[in-house]
PDB file of N, CA and C in Angstrom:
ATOM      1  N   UNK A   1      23.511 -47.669  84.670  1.00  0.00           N
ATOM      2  CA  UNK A   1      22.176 -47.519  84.141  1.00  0.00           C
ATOM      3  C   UNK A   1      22.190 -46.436  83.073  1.00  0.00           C
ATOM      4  N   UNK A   2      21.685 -46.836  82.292  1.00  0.00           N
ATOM      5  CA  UNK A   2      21.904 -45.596  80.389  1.00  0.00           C
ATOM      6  C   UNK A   2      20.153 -44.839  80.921  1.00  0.00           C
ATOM      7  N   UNK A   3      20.627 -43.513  80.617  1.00  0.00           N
ATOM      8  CA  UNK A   3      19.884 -42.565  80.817  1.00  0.00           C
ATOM      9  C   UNK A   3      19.513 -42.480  79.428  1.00  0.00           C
ATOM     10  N   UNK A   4      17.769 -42.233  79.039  1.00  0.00           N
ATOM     11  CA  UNK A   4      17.394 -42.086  77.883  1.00  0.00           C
ATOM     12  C   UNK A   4      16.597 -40.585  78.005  1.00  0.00           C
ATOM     13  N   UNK A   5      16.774 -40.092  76.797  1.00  0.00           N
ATOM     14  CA  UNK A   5      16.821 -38.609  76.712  1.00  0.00           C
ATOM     15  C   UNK A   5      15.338 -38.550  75.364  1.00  0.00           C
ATOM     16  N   UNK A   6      13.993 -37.652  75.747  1.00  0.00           N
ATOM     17  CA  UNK A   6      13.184 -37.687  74.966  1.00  0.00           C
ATOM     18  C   UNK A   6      12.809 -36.281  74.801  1.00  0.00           C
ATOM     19  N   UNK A   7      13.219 -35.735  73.589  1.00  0.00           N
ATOM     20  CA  UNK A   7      13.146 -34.468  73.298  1.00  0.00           C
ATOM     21  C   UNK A   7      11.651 -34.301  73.245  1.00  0.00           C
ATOM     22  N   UNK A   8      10.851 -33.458  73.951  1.00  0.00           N
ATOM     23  CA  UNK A   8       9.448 -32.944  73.767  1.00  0.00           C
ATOM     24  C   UNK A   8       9.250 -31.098  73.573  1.00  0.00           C
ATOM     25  N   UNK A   9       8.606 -30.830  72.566  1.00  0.00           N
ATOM     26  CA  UNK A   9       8.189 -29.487  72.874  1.00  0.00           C
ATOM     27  C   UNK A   9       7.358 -29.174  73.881  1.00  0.00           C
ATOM     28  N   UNK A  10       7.287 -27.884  74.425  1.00  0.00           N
ATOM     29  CA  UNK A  10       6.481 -27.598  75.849  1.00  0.00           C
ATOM     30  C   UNK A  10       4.802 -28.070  75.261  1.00  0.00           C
ATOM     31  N   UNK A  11       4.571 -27.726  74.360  1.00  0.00           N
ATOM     32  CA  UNK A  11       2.982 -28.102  73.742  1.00  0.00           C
ATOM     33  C   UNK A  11       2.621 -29.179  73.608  1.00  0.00           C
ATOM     34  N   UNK A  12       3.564 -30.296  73.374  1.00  0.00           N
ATOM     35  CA  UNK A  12       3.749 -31.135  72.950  1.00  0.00           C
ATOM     36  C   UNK A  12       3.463 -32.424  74.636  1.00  0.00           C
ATOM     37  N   UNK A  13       4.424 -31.791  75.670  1.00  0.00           N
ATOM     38  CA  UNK A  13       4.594 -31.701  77.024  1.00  0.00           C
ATOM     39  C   UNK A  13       3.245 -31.632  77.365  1.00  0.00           C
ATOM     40  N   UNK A  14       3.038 -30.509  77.424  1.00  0.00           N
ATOM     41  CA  UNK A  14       1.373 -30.019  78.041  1.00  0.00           C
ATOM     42  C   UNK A  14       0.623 -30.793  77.565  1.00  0.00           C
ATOM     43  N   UNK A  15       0.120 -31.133  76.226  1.00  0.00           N
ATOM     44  CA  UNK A  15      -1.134 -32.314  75.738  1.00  0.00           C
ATOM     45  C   UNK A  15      -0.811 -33.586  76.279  1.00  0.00           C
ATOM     46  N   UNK A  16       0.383 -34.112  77.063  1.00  0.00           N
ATOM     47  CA  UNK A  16       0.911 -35.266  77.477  1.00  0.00           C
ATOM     48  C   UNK A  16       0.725 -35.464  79.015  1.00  0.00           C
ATOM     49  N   UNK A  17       0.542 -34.275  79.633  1.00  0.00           N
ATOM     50  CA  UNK A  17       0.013 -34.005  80.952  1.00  0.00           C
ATOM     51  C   UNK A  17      -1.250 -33.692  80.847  1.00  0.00           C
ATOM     52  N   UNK A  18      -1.833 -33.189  79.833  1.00  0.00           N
ATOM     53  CA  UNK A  18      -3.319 -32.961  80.607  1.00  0.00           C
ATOM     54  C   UNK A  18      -4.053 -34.967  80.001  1.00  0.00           C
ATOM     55  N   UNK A  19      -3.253 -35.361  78.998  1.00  0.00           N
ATOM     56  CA  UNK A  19      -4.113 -37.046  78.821  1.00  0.00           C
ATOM     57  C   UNK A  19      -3.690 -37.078  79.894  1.00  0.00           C
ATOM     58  N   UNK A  20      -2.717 -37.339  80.465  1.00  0.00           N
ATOM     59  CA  UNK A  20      -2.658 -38.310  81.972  1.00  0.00           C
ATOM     60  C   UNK A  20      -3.430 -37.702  82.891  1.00  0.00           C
ATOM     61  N   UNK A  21      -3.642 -36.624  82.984  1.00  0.00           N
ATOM     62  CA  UNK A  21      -4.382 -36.034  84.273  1.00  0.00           C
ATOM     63  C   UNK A  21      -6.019 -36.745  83.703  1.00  0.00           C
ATOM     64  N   UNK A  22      -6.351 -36.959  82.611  1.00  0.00           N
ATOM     65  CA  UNK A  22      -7.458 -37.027  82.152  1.00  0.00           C
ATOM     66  C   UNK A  22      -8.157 -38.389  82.574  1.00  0.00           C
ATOM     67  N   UNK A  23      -6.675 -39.383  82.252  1.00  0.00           N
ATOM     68  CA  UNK A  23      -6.722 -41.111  82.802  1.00  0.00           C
ATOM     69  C   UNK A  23      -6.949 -41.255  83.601  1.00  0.00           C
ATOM     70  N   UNK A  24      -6.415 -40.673  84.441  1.00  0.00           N
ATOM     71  CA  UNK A  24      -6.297 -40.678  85.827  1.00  0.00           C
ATOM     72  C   UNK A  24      -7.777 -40.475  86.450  1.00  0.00           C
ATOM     73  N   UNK A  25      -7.881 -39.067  85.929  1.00  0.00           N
ATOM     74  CA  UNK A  25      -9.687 -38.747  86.671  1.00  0.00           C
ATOM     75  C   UNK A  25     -10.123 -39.804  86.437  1.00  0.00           C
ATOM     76  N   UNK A  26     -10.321 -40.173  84.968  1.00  0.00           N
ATOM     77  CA  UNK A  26     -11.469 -41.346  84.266  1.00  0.00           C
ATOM     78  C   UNK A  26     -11.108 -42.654  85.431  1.00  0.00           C
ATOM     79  N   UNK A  27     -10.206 -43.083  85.629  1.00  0.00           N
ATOM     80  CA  UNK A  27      -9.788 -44.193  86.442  1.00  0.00           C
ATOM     81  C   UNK A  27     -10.082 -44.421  87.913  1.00  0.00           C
ATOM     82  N   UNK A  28     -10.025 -43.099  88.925  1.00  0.00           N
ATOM     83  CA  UNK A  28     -10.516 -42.498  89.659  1.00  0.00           C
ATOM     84  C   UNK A  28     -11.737 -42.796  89.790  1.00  0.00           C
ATOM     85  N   UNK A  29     -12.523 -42.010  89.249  1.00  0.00           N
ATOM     86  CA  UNK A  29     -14.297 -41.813  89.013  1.00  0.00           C
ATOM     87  C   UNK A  29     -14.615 -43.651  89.202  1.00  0.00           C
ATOM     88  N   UNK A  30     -14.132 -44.367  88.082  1.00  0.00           N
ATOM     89  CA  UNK A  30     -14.185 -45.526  88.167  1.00  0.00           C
ATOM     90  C   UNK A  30     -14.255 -46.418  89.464  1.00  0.00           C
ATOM     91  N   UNK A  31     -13.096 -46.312  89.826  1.00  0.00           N
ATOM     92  CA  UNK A  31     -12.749 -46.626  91.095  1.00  0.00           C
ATOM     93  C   UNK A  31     -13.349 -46.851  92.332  1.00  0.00           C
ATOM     94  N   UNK A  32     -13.924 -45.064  92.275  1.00  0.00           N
ATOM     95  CA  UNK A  32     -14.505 -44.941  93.360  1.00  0.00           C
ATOM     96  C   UNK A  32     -16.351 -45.061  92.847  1.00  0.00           C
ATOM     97  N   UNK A  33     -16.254 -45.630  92.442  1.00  0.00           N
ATOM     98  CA  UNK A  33     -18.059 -46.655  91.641  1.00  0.00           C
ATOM     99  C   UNK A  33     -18.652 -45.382  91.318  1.00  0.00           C
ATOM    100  N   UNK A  34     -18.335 -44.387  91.233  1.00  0.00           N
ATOM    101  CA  UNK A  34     -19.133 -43.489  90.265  1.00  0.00           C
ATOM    102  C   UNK A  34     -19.219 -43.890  88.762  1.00  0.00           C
ATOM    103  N   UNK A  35     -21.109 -43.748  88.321  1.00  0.00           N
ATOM    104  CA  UNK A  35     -21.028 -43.941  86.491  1.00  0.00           C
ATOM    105  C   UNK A  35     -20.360 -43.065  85.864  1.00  0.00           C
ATOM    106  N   UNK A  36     -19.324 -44.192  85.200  1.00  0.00           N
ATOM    107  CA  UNK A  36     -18.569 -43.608  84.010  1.00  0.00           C
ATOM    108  C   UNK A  36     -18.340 -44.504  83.184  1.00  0.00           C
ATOM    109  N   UNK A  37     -18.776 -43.952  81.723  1.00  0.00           N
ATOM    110  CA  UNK A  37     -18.136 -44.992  80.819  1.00  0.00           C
ATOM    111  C   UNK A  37     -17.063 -45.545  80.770  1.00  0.00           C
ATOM    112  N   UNK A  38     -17.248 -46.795  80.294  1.00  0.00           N
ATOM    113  CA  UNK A  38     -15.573 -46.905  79.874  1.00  0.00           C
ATOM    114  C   UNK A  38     -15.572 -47.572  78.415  1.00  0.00           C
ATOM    115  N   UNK A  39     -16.843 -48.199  78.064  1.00  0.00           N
ATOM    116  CA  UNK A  39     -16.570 -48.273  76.887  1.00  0.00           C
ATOM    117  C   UNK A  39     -17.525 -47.302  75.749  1.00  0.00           C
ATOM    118  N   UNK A  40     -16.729 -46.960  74.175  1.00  0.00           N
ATOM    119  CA  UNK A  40     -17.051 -46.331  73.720  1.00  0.00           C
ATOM    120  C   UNK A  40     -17.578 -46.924  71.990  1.00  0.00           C
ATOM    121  N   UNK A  41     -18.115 -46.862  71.361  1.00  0.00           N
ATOM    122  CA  UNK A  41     -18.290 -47.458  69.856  1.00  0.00           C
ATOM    123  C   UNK A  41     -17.302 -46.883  69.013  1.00  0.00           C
ATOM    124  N   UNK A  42     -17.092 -47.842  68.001  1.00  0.00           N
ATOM    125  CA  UNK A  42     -16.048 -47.023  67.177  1.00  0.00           C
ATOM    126  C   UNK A  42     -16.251 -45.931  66.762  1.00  0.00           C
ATOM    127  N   UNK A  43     -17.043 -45.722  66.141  1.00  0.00           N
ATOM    128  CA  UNK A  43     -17.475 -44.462  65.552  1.00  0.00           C
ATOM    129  C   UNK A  43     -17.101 -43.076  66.622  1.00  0.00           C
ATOM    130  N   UNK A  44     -17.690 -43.545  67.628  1.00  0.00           N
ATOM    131  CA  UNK A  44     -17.445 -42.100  69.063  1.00  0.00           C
ATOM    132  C   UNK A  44     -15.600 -41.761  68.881  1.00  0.00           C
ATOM    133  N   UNK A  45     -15.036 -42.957  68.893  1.00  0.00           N
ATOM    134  CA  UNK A  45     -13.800 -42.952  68.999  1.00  0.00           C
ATOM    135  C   UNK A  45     -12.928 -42.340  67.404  1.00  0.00           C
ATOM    136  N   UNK A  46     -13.406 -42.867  66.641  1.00  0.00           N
ATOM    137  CA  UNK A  46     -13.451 -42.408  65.174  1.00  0.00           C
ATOM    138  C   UNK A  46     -13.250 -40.516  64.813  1.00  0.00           C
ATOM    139  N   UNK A  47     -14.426 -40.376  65.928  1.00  0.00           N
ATOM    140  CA  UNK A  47     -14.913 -38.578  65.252  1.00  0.00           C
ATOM    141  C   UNK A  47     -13.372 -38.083  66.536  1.00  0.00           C
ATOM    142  N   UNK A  48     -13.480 -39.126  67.473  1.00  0.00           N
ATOM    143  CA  UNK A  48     -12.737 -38.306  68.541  1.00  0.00           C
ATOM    144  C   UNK A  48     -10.880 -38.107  68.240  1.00  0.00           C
ATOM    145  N   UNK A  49     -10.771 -39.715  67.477  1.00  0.00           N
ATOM    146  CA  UNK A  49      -9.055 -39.509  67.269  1.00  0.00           C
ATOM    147  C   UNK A  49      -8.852 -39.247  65.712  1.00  0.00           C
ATOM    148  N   UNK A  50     -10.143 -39.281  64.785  1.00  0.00           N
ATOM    149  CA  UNK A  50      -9.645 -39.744  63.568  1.00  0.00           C
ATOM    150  C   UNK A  50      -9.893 -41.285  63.156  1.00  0.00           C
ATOM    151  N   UNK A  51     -10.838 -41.259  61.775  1.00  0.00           N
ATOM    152  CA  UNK A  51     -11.036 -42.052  61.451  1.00  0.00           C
ATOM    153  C   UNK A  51      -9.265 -43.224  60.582  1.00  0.00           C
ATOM    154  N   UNK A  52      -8.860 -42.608  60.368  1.00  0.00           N
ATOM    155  CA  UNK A  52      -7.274 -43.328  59.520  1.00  0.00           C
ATOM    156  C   UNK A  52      -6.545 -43.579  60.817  1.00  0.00           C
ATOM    157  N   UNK A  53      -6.340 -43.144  62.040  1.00  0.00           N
ATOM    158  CA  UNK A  53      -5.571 -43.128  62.949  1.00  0.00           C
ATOM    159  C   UNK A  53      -6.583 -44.313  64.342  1.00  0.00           C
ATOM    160  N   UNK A  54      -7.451 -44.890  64.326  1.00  0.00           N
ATOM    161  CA  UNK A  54      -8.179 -45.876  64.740  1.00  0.00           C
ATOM    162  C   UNK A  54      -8.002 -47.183  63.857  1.00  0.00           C
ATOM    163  N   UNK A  55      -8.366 -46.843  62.452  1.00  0.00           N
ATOM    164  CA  UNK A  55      -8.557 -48.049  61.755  1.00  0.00           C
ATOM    165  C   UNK A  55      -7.059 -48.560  62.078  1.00  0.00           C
ATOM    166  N   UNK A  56      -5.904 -47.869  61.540  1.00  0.00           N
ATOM    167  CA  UNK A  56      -4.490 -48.117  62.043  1.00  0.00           C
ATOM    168  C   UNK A  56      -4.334 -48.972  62.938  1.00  0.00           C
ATOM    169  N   UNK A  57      -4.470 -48.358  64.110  1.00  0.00           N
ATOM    170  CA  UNK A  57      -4.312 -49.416  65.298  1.00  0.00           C
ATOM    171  C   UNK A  57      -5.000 -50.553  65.640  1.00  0.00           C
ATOM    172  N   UNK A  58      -6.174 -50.384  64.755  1.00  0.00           N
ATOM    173  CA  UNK A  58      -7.037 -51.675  64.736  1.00  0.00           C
ATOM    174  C   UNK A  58      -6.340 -53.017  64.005  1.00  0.00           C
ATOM    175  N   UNK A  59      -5.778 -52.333  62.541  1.00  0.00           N
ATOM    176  CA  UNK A  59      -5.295 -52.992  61.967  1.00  0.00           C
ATOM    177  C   UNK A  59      -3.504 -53.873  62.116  1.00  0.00           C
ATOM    178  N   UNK A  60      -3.365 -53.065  62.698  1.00  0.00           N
ATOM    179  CA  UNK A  60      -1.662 -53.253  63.388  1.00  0.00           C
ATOM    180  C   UNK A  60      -1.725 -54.305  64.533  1.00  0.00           C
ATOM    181  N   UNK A  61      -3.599 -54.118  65.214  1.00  0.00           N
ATOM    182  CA  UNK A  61      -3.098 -55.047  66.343  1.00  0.00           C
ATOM    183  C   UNK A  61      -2.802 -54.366  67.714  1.00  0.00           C
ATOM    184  N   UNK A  62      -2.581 -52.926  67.402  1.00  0.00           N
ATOM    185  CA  UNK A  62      -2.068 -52.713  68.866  1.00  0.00           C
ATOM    186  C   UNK A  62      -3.679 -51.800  69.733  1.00  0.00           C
ATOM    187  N   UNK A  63      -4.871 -52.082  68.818  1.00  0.00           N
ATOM    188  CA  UNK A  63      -6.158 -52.242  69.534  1.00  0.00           C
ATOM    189  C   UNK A  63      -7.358 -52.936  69.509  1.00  0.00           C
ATOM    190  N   UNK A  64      -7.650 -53.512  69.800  1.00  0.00           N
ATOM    191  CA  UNK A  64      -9.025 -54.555  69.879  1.00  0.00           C
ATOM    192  C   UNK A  64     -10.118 -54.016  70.261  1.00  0.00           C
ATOM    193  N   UNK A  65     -10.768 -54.298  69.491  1.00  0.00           N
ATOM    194  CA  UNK A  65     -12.723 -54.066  69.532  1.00  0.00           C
ATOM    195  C   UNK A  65     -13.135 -55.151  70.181  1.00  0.00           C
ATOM    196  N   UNK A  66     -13.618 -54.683  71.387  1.00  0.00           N
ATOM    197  CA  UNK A  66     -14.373 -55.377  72.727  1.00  0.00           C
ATOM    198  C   UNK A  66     -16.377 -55.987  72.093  1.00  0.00           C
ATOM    199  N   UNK A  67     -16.491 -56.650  72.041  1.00  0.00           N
ATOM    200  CA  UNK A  67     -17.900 -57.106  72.201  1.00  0.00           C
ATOM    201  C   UNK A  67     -18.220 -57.633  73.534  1.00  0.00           C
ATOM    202  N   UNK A  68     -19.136 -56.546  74.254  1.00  0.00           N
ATOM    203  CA  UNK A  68     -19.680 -56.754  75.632  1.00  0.00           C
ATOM    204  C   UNK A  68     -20.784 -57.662  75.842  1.00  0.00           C
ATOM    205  N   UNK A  69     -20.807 -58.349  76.818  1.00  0.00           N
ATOM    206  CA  UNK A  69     -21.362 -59.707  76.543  1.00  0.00           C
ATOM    207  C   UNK A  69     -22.943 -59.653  76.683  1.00  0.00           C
ATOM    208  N   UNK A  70     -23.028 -58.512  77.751  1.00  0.00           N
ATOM    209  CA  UNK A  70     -24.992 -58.926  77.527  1.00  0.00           C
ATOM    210  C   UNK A  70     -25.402 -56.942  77.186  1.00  0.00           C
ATOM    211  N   UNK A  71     -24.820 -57.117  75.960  1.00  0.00           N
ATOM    212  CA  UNK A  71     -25.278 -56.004  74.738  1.00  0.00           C
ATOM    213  C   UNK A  71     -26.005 -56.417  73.685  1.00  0.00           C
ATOM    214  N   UNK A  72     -27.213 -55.895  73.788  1.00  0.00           N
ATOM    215  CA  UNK A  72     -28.184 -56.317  72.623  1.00  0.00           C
ATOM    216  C   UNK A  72     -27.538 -55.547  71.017  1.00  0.00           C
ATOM    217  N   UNK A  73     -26.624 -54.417  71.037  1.00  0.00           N
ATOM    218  CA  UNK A  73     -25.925 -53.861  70.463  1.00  0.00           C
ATOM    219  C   UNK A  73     -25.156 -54.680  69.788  1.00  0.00           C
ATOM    220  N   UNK A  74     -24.988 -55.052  68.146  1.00  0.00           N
ATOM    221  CA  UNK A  74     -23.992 -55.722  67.725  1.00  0.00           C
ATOM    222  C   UNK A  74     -22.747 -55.266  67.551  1.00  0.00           C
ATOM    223  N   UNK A  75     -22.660 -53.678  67.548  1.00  0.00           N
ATOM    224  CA  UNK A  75     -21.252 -52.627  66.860  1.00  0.00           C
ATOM    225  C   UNK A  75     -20.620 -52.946  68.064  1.00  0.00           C
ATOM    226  N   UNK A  76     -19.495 -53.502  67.617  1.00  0.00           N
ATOM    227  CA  UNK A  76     -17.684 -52.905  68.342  1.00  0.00           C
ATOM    228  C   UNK A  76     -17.927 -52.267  68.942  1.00  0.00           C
ATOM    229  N   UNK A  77     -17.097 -52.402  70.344  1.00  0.00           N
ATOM    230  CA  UNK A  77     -17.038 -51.358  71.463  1.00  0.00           C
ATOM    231  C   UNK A  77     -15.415 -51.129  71.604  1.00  0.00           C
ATOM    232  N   UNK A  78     -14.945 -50.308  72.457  1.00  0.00           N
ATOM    233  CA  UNK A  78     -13.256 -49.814  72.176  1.00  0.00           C
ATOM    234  C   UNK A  78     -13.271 -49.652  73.608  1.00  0.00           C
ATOM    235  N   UNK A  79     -12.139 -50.258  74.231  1.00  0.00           N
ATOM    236  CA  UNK A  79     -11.904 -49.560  75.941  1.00  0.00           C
ATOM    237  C   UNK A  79     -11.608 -48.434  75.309  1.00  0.00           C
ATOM    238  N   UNK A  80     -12.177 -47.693  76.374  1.00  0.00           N
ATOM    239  CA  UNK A  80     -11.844 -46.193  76.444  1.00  0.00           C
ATOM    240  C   UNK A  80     -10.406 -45.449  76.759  1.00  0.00           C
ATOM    241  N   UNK A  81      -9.952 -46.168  77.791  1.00  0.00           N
ATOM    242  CA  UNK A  81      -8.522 -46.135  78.156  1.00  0.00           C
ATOM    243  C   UNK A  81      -7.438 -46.712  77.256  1.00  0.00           C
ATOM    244  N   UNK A  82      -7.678 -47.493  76.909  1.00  0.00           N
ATOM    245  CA  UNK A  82      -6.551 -48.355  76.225  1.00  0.00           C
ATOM    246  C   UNK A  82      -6.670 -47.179  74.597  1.00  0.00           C
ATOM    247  N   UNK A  83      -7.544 -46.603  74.258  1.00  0.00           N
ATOM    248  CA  UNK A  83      -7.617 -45.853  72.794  1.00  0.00           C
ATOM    249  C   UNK A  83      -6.927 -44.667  73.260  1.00  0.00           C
ATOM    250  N   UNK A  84      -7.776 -44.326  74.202  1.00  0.00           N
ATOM    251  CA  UNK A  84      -6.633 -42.812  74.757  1.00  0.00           C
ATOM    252  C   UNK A  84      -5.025 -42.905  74.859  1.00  0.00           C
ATOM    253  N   UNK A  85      -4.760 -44.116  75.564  1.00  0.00           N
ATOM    254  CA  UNK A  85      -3.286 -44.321  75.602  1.00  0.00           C
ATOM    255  C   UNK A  85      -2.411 -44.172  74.458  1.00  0.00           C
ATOM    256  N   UNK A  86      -3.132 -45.182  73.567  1.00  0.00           N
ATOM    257  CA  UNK A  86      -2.754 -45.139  72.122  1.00  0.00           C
ATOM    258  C   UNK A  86      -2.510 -44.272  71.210  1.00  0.00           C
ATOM    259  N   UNK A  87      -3.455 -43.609  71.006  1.00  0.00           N
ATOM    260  CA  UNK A  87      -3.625 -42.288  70.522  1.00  0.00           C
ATOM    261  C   UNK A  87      -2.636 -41.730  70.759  1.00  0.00           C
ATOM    262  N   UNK A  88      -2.339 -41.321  71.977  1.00  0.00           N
ATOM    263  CA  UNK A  88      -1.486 -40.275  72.224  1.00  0.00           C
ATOM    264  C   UNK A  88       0.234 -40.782  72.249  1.00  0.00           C
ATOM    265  N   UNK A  89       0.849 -42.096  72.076  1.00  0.00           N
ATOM    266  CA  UNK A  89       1.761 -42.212  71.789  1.00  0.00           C
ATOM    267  C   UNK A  89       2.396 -42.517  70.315  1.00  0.00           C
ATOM    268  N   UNK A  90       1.459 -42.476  69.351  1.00  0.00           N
ATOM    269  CA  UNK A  90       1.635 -42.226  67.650  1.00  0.00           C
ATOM    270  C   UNK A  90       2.084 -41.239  67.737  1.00  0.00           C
TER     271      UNK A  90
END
């Protein structure tokens, strides 16, 4: 079995543990039927990762804009989870 080796700085480390600790809660909360969002509009997501670094992944494909089905709301919605994930492995 080939051992793969991923150089991280400790800061770098730490922002990589506190998203997962973060998923996790959010997933959690979920779980256990407490309200929590899960979906967010682009824009929320926009101010939160960066507007060039959303459109990106929009455009690449590796995220999809959700339209929720009984939303009188026409704007794009973004899983919440699936953007966080993303985000943080660019």
């Amino acid at each position: 079995m080939e051992t793969t080796v991923i150089q991280l700085t400790e800061e770098r480390y730490r922002e990589n543990l506190t998203q997962a600790a973060l998923l996790g809660a959010h997933e959690a909360l979920r779980l256990a039927g407490l309200p929590v969002r899960e979906y967010y509009t682009r824009a929320e997501m926009q101010r939160r990762h960066g507007r060039g670094k959303i459109d990106r992944l929009i455009s690449d494909g590796r995220l999809t804009p959700h339209r929720l089905e009984n939303d009188d709301n026409t704007m794009s919605r973004v899983v919440y989870s699936e953007t966080e994930f993303l985000s943080q492995i660019i």
